[in-house]
C-alpha atoms as a PDB file:
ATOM      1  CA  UNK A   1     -38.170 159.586 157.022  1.00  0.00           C
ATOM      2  CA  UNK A   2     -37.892 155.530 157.130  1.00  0.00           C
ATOM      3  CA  UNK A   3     -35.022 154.470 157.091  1.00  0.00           C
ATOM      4  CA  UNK A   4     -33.054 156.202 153.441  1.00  0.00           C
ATOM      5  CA  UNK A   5     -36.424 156.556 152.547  1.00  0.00           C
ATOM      6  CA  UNK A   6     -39.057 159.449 152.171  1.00  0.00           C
ATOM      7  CA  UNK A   7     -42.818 158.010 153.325  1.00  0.00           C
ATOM      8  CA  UNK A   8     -45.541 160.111 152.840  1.00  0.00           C
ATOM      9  CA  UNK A   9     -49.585 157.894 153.520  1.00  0.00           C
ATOM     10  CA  UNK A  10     -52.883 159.088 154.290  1.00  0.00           C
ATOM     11  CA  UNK A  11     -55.652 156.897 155.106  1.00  0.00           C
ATOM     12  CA  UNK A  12     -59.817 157.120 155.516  1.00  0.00           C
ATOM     13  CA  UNK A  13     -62.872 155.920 154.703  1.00  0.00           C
ATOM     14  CA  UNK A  14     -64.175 156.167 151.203  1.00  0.00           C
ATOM     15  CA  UNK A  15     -68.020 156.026 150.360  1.00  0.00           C
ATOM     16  CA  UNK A  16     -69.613 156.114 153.602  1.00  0.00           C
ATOM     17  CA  UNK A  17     -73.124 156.139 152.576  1.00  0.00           C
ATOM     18  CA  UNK A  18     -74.923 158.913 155.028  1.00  0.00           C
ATOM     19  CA  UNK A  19     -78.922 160.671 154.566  1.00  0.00           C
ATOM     20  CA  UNK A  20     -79.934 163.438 156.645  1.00  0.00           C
ATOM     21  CA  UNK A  21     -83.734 164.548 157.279  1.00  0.00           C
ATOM     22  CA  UNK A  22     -84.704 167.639 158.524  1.00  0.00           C
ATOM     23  CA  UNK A  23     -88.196 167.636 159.173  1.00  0.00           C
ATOM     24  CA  UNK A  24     -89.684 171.045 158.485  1.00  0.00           C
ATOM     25  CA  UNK A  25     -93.599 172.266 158.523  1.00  0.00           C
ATOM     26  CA  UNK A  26     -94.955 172.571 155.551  1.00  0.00           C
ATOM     27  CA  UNK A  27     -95.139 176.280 155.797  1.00  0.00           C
ATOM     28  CA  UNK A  28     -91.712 176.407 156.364  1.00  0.00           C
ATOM     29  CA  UNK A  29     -90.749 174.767 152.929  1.00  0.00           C
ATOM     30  CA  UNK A  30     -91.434 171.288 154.399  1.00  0.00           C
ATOM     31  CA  UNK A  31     -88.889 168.195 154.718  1.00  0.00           C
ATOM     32  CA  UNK A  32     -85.507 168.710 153.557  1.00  0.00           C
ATOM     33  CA  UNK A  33     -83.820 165.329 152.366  1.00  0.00           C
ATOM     34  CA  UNK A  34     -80.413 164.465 151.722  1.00  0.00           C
ATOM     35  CA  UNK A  35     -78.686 161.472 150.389  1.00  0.00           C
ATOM     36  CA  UNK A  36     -74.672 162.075 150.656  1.00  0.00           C
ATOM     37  CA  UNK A  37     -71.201 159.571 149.524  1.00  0.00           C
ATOM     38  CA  UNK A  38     -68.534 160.845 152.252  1.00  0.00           C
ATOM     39  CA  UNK A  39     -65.032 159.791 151.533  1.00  0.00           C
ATOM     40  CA  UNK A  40     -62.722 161.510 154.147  1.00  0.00           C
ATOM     41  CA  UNK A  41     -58.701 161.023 153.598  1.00  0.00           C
ATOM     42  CA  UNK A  42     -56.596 162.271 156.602  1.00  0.00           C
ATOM     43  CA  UNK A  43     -52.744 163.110 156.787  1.00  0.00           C
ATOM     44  CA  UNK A  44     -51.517 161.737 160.098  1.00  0.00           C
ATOM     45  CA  UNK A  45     -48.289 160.828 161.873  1.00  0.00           C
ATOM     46  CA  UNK A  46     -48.515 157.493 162.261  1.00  0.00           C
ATOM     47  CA  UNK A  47     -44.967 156.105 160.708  1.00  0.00           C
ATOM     48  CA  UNK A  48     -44.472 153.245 163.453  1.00  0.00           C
ATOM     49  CA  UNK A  49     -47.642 152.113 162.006  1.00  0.00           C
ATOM     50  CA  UNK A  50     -46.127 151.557 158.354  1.00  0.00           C
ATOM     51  CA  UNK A  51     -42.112 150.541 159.040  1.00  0.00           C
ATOM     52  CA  UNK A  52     -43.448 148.361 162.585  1.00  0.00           C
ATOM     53  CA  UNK A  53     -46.052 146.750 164.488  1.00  0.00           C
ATOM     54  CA  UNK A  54     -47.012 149.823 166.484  1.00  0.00           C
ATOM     55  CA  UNK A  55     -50.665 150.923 165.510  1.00  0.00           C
ATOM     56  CA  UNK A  56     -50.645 153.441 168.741  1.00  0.00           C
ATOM     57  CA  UNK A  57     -51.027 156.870 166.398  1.00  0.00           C
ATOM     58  CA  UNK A  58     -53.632 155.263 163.650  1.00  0.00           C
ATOM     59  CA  UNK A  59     -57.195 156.656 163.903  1.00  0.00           C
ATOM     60  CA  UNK A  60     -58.824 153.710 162.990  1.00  0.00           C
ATOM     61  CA  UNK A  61     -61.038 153.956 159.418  1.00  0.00           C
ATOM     62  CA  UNK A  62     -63.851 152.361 161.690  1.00  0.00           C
ATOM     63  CA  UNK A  63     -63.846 155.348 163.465  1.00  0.00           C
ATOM     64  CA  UNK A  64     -63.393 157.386 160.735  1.00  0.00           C
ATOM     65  CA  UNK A  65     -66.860 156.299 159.830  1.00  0.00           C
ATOM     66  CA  UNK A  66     -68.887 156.600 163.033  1.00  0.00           C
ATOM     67  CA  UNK A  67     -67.930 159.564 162.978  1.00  0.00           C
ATOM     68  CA  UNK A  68     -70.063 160.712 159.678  1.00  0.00           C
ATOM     69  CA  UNK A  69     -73.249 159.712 161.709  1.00  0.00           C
ATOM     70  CA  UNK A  70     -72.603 161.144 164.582  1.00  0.00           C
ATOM     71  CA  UNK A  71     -71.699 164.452 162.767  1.00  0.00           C
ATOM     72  CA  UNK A  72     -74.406 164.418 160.700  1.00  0.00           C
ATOM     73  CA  UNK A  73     -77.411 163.770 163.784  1.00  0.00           C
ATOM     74  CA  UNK A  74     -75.282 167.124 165.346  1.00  0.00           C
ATOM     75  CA  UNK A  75     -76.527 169.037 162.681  1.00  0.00           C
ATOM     76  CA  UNK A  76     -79.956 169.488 164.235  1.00  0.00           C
ATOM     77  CA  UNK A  77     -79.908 172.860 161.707  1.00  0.00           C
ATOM     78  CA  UNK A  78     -79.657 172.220 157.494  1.00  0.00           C
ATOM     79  CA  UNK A  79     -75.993 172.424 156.406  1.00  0.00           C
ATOM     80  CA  UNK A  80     -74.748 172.400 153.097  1.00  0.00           C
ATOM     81  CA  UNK A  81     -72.633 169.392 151.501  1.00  0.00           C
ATOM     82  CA  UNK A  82     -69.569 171.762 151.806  1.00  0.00           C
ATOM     83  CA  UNK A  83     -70.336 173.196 155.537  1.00  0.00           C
ATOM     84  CA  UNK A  84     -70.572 169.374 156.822  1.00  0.00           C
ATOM     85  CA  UNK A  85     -67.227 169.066 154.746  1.00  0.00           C
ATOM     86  CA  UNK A  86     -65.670 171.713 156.740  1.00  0.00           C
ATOM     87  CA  UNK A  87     -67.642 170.637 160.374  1.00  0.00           C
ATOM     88  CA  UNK A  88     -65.853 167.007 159.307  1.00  0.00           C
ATOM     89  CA  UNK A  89     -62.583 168.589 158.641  1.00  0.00           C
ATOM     90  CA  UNK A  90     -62.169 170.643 161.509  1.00  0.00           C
ATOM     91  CA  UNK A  91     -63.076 168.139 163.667  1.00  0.00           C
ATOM     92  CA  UNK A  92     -60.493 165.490 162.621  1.00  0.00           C
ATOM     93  CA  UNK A  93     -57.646 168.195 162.763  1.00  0.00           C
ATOM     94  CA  UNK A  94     -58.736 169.324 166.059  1.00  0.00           C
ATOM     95  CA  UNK A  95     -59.208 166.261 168.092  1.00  0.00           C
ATOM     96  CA  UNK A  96     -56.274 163.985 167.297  1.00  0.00           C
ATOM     97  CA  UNK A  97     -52.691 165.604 167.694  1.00  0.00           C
ATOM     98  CA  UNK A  98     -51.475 163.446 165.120  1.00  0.00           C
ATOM     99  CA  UNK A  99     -53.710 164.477 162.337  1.00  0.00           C
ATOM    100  CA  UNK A 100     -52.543 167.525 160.236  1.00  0.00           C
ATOM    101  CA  UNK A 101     -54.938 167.399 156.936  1.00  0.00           C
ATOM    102  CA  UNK A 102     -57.743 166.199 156.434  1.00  0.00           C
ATOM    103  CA  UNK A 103     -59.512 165.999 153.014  1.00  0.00           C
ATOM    104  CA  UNK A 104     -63.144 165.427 152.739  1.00  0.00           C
ATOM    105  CA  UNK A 105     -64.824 164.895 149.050  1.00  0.00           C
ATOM    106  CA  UNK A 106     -68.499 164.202 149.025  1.00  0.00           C
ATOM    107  CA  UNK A 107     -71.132 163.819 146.076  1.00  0.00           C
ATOM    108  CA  UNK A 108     -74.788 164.224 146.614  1.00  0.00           C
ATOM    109  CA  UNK A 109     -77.506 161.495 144.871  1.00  0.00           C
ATOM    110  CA  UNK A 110     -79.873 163.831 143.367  1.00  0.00           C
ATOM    111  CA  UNK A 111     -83.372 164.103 145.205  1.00  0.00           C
ATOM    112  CA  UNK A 112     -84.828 166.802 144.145  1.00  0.00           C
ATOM    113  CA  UNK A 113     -88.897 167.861 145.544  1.00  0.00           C
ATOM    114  CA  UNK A 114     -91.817 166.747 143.706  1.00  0.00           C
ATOM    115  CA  UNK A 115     -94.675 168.558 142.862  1.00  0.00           C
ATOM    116  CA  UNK A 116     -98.225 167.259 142.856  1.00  0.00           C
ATOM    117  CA  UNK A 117    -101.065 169.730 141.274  1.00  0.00           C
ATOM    118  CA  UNK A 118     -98.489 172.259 140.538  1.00  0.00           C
ATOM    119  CA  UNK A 119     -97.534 172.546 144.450  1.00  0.00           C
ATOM    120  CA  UNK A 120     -94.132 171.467 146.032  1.00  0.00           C
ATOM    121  CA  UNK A 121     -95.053 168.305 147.963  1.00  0.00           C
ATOM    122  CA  UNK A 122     -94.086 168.800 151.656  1.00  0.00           C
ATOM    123  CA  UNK A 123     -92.204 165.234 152.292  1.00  0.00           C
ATOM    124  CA  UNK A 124     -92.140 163.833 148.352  1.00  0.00           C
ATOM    125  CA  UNK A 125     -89.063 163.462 146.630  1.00  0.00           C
ATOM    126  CA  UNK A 126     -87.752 162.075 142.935  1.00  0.00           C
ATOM    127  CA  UNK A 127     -84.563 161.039 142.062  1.00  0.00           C
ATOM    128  CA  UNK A 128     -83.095 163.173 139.394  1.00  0.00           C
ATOM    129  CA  UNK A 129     -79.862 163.012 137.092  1.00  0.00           C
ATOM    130  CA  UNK A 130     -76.789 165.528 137.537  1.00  0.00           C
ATOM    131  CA  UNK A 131     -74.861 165.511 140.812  1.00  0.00           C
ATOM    132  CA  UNK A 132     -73.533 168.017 143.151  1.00  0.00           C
ATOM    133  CA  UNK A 133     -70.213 167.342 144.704  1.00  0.00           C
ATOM    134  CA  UNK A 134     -67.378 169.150 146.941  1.00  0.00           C
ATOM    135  CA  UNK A 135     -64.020 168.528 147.861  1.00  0.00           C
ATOM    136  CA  UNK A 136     -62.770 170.333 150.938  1.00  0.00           C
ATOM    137  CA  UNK A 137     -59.359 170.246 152.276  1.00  0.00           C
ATOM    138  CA  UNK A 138     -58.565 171.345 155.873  1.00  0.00           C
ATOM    139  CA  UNK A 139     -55.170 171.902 157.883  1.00  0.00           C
ATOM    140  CA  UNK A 140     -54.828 172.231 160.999  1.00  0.00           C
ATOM    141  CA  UNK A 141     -53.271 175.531 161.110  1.00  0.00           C
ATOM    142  CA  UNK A 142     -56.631 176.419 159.638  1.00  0.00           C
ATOM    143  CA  UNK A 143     -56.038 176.838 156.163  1.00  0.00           C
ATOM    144  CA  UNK A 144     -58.317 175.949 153.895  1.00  0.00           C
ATOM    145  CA  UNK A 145     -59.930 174.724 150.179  1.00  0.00           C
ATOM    146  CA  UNK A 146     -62.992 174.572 149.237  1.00  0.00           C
ATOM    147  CA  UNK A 147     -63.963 173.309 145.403  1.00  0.00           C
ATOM    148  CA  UNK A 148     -67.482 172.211 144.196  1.00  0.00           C
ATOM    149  CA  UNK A 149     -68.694 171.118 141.265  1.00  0.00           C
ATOM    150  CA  UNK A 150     -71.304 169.033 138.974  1.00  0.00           C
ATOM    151  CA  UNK A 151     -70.763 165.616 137.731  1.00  0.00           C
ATOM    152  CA  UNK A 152     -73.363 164.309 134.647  1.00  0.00           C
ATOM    153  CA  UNK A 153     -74.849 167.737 133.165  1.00  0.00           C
ATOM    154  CA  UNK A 154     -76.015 166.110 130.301  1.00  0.00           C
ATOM    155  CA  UNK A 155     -77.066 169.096 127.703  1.00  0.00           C
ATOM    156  CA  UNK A 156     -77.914 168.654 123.774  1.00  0.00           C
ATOM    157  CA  UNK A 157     -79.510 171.619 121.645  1.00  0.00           C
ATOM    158  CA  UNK A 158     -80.573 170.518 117.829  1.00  0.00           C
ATOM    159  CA  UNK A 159     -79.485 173.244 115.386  1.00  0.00           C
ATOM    160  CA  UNK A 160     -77.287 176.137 116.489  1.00  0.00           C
ATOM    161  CA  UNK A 161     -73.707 174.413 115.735  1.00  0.00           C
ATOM    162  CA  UNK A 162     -71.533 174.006 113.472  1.00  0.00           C
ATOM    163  CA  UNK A 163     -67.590 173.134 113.074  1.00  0.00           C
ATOM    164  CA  UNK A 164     -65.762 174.678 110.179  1.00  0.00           C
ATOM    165  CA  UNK A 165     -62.052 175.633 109.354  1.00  0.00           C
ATOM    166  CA  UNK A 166     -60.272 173.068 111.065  1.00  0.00           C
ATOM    167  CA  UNK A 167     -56.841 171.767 110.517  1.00  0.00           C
ATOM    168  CA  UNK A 168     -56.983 169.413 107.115  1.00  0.00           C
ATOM    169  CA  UNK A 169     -54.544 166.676 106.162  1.00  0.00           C
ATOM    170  CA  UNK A 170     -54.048 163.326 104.702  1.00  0.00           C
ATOM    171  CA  UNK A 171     -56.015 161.738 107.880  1.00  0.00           C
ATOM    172  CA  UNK A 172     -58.940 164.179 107.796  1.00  0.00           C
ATOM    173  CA  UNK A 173     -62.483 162.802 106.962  1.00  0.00           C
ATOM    174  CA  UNK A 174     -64.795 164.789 109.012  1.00  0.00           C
ATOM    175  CA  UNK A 175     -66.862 167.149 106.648  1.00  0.00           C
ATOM    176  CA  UNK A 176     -67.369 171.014 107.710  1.00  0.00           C
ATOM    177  CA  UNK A 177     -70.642 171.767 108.780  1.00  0.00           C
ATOM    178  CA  UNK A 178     -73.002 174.821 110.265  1.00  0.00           C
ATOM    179  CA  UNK A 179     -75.825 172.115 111.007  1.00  0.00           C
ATOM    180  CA  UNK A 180     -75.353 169.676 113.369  1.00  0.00           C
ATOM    181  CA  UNK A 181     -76.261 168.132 117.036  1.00  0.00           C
ATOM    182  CA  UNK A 182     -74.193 169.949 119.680  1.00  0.00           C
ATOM    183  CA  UNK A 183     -74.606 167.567 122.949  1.00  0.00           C
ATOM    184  CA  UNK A 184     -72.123 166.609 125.778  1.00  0.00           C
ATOM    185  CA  UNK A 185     -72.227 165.833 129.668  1.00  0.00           C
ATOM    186  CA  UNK A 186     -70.756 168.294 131.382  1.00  0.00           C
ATOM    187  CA  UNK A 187     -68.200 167.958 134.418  1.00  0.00           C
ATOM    188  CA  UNK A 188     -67.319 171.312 136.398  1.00  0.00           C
ATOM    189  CA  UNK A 189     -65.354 172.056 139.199  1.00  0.00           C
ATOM    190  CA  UNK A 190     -65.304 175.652 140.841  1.00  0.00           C
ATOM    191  CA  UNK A 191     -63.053 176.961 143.569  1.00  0.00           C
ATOM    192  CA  UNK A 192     -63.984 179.497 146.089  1.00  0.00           C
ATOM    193  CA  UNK A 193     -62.046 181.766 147.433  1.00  0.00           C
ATOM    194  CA  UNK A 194     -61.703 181.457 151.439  1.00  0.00           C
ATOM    195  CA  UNK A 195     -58.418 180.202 152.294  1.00  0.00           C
ATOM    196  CA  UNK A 196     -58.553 179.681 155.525  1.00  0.00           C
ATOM    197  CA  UNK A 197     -61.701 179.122 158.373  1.00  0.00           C
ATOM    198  CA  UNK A 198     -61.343 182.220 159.823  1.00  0.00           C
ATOM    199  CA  UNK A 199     -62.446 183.798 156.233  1.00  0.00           C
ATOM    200  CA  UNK A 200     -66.128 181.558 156.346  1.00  0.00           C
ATOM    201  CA  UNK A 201     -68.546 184.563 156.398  1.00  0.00           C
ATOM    202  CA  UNK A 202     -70.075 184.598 159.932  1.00  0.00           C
ATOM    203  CA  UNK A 203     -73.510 184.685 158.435  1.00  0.00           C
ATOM    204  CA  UNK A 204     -73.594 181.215 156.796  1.00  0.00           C
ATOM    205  CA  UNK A 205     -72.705 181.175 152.871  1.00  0.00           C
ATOM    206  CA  UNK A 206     -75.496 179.377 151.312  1.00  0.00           C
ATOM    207  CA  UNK A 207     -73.297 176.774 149.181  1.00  0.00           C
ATOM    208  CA  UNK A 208     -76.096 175.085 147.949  1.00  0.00           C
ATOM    209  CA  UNK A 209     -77.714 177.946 146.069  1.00  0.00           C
ATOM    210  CA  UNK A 210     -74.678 178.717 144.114  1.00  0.00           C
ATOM    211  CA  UNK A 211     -74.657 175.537 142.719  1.00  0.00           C
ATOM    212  CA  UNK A 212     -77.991 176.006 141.560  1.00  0.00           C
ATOM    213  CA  UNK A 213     -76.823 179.245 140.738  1.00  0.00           C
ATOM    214  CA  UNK A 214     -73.948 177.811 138.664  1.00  0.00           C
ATOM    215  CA  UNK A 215     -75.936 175.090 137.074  1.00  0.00           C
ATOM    216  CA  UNK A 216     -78.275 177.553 135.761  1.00  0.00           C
ATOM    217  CA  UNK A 217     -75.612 180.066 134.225  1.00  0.00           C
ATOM    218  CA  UNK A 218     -73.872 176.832 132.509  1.00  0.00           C
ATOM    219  CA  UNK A 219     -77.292 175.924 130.971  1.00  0.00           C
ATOM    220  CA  UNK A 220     -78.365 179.003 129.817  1.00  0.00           C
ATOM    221  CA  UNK A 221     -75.247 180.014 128.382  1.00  0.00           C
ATOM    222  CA  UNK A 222     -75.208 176.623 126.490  1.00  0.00           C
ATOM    223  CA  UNK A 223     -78.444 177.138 124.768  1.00  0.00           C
ATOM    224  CA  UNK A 224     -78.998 180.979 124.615  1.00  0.00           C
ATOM    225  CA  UNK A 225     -82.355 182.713 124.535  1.00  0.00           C
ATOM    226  CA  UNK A 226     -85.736 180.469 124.094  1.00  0.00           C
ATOM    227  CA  UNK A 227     -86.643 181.618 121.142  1.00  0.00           C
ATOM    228  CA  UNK A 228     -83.822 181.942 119.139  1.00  0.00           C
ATOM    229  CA  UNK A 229     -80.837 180.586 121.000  1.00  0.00           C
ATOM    230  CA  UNK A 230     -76.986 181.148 119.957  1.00  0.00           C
ATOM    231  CA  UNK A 231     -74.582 180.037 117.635  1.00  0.00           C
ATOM    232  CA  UNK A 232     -71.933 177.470 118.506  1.00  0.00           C
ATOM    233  CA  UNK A 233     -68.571 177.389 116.327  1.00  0.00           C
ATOM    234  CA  UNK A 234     -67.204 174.686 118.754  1.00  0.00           C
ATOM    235  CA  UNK A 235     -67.078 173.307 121.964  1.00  0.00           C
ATOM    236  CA  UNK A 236     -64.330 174.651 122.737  1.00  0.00           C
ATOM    237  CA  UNK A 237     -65.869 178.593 122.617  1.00  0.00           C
ATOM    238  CA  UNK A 238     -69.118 177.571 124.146  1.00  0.00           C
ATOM    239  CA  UNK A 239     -66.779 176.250 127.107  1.00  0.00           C
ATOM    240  CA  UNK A 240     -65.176 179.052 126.885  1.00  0.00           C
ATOM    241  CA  UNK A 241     -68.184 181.546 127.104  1.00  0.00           C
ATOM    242  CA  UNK A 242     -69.678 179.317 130.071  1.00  0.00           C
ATOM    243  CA  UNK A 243     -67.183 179.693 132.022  1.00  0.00           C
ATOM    244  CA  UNK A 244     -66.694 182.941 131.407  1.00  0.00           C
ATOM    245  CA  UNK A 245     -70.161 183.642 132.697  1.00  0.00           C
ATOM    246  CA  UNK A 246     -69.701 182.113 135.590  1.00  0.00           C
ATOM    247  CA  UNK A 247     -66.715 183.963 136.791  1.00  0.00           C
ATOM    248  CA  UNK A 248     -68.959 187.047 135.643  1.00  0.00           C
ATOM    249  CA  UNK A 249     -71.506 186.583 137.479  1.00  0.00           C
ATOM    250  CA  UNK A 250     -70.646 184.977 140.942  1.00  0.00           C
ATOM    251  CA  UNK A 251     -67.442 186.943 142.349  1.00  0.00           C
ATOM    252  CA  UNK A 252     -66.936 184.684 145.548  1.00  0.00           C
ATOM    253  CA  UNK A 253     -66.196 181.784 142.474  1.00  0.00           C
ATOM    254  CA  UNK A 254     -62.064 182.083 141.822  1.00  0.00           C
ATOM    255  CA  UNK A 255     -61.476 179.684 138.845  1.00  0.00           C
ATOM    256  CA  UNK A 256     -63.298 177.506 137.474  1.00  0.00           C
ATOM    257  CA  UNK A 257     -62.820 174.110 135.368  1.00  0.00           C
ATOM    258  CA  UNK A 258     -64.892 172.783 132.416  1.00  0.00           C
ATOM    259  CA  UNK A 259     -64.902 169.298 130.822  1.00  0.00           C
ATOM    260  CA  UNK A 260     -67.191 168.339 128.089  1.00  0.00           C
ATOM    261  CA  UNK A 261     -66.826 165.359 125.877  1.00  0.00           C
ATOM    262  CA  UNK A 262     -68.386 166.247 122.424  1.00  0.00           C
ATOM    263  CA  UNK A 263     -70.797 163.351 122.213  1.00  0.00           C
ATOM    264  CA  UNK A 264     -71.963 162.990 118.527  1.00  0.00           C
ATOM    265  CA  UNK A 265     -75.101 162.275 116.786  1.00  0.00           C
ATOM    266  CA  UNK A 266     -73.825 161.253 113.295  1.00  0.00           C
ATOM    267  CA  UNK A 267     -75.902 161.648 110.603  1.00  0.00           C
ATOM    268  CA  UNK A 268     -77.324 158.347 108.559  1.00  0.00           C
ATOM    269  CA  UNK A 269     -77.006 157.626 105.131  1.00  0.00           C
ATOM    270  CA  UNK A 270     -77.780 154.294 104.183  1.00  0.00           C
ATOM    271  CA  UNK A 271     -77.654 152.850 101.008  1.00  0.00           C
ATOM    272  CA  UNK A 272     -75.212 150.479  98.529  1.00  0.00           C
ATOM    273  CA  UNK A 273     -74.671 149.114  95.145  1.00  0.00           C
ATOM    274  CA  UNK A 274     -78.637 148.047  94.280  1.00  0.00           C
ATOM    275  CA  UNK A 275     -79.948 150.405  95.972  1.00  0.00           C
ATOM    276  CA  UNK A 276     -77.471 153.729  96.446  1.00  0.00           C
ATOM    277  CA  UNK A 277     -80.432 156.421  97.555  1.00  0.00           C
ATOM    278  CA  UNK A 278     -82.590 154.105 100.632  1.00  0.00           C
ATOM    279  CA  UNK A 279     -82.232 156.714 103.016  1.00  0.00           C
ATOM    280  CA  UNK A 280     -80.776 160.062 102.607  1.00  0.00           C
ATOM    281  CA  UNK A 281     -79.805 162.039 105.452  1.00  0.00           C
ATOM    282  CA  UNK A 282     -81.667 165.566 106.080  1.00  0.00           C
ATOM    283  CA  UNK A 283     -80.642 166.229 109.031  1.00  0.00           C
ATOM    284  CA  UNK A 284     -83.432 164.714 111.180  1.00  0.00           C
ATOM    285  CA  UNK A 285     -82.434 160.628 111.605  1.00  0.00           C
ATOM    286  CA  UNK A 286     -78.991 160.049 113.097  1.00  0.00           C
ATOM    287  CA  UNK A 287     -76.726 157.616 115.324  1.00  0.00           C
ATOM    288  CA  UNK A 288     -76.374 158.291 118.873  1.00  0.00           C
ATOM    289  CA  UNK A 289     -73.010 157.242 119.692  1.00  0.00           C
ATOM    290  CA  UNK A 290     -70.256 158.034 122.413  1.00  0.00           C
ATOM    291  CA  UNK A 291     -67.315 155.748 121.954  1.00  0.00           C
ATOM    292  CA  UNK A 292     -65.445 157.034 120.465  1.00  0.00           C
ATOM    293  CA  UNK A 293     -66.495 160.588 121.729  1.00  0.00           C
ATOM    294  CA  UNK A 294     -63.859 163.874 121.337  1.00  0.00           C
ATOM    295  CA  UNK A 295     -62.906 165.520 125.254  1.00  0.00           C
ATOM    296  CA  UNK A 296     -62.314 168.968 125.505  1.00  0.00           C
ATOM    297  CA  UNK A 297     -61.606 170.583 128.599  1.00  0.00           C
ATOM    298  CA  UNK A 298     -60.113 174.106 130.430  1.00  0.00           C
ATOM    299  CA  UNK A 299     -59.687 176.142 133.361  1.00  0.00           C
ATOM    300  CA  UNK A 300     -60.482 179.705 133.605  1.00  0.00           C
ATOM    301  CA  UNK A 301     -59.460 181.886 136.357  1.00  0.00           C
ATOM    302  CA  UNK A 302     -59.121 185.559 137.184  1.00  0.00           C
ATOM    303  CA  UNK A 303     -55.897 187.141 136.637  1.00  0.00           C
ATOM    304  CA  UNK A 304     -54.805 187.076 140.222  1.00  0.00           C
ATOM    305  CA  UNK A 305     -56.234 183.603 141.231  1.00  0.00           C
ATOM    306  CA  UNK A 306     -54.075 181.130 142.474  1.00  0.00           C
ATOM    307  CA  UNK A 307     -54.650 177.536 140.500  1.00  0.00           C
END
């Protein structure tokens, strides 16, 4: 309390720009390369700090930061994005009395392994496009939250989509179709389901490869087979059916959260008065466009899953 008022602050360091080499043999799988934005929040009791001039209790955001670097050269072994959330968290509720949460969120830049001849170069890396991110939240009675995700999963298929039987009124204009562009850019969140640090498998949980894992199910669900691929009424069912797949097929996932903004290729027609028939549309020349762009979004978890 302060004063006849309730004060609750946190305070960190947000984007704390940190990259991480570990320098593997080639026969080993050769260099691994990380690029990583740390933001780290932390609840602490520090009220003097806020309602005086007494700064005794803050841990200073300075600190906060050297404190990425120096965590990150401990990690002599690879760690994934979530286990040097966790490493982070742990240490920031351990060390200073005063801090009781800490809350570390972190999103990867994507460099991904080239290959040169067909073989994966042992030190060359590209930048690529969709981004793997965490958010971890740590107490210091141990309990714990871990949720990961993908930010800018940009996916389009051609044919295979259509939109019918939607509510009509005086303000509808969009025709039905069972042709069109399906595309969006997909944002997903996924929570597992240790609770607290003492239910971290003791042989390391390799978070990295379920998100690979994940990003793969969410693609392939999205487009279906090769060859044929699948029929999509809406966005709304192939959300639906993606997420369903991923709760399917990955157990240690507990919910997980879909958004995907239907960006639209609209077909073009041009045309007028002189000249009515310039270019008729047949469904092969159309207008990229994504403002404005329809946002549809859910959560699925399993029936005992807390949100």
């Amino acid at each position: 309390m302060a004063g006849r008022f309730d004060l609750q602050g946190r305070h960190g360091k947000s984007r704390v720009r940190v990259s991480r080499v570990w320098r593997r043999p080639a026969e080993a799988g050769g260099h691994l390369f990380v690029e990583w934005s740390v933001a780290v929040s932390v609840v602490s009791d520090c009220l003097p700090s806020y309602t005086s001039d007494d700064n005794s209790a803050i841990v200073a955001t300075d600190s906060i930061k050297n404190t990425v670097y120096v965590k990150a050269k401990e990690c002599t072994e690879v760690v994934s994005m979530e286990e040097f959330a966790v490493i982070l968290g742990r240490h920031f509720t351990s060390l200073y009395s005063q801090v009781s949460e800490a809350t570390v969120t972190i999103v990867e830049r994507p460099w991904e392994r080239v290959a040169v001849d067909g073989k994966p170069h042992s030190h060359g890396f590209k930048l690529g496009s969709e981004k793997h991110t965490t958010e971890v939240n740590v107490k210091k009675s141990g309990s714990l939250l871990i949720n990961s995700g993908i930010q800018g999963y940009s996916l389009l298929k051609t044919t295979q989509s259509g939109f019918e039987g939607f509510v009509r009124d005086r303000y509808t204009l969009l025709p039905e179709t069972r042709e069109r562009i399906v595309a969006t850019e997909v944002t997903a969140w996924w929570r597992y389901p240790f609770e607290h640090i003492s239910q971290l498998p003791s042989k390391p949980f390799c978070f990295t490869q379920r998100y690979q894992d994940v990003k793969k199910v969410l693609a392939d669900t999205f487009f279906g087979p090769p060859d044929v691929g699948v029929y999509s009424p809406s966005v709304q069912n192939t959300l639906y059916l993606m997420a369903r797949e991923v709760l399917t097929r990955f157990p240690d996932i507990a919910s997980v959260q879909l958004r995907m903004p239907n960006l639209h290729f609209l077909p073009v027609n041009l045309g007028g008065k002189e000249n009515p028939g310039l270019v008729k549309f047949a469904d092969d020349v159309y207008m990229p466009t994504d403002e404005p762009h329809g946002t549809i979004e859910a959560t699925l978890s399993r029936a005992n899953s807390k949100l």
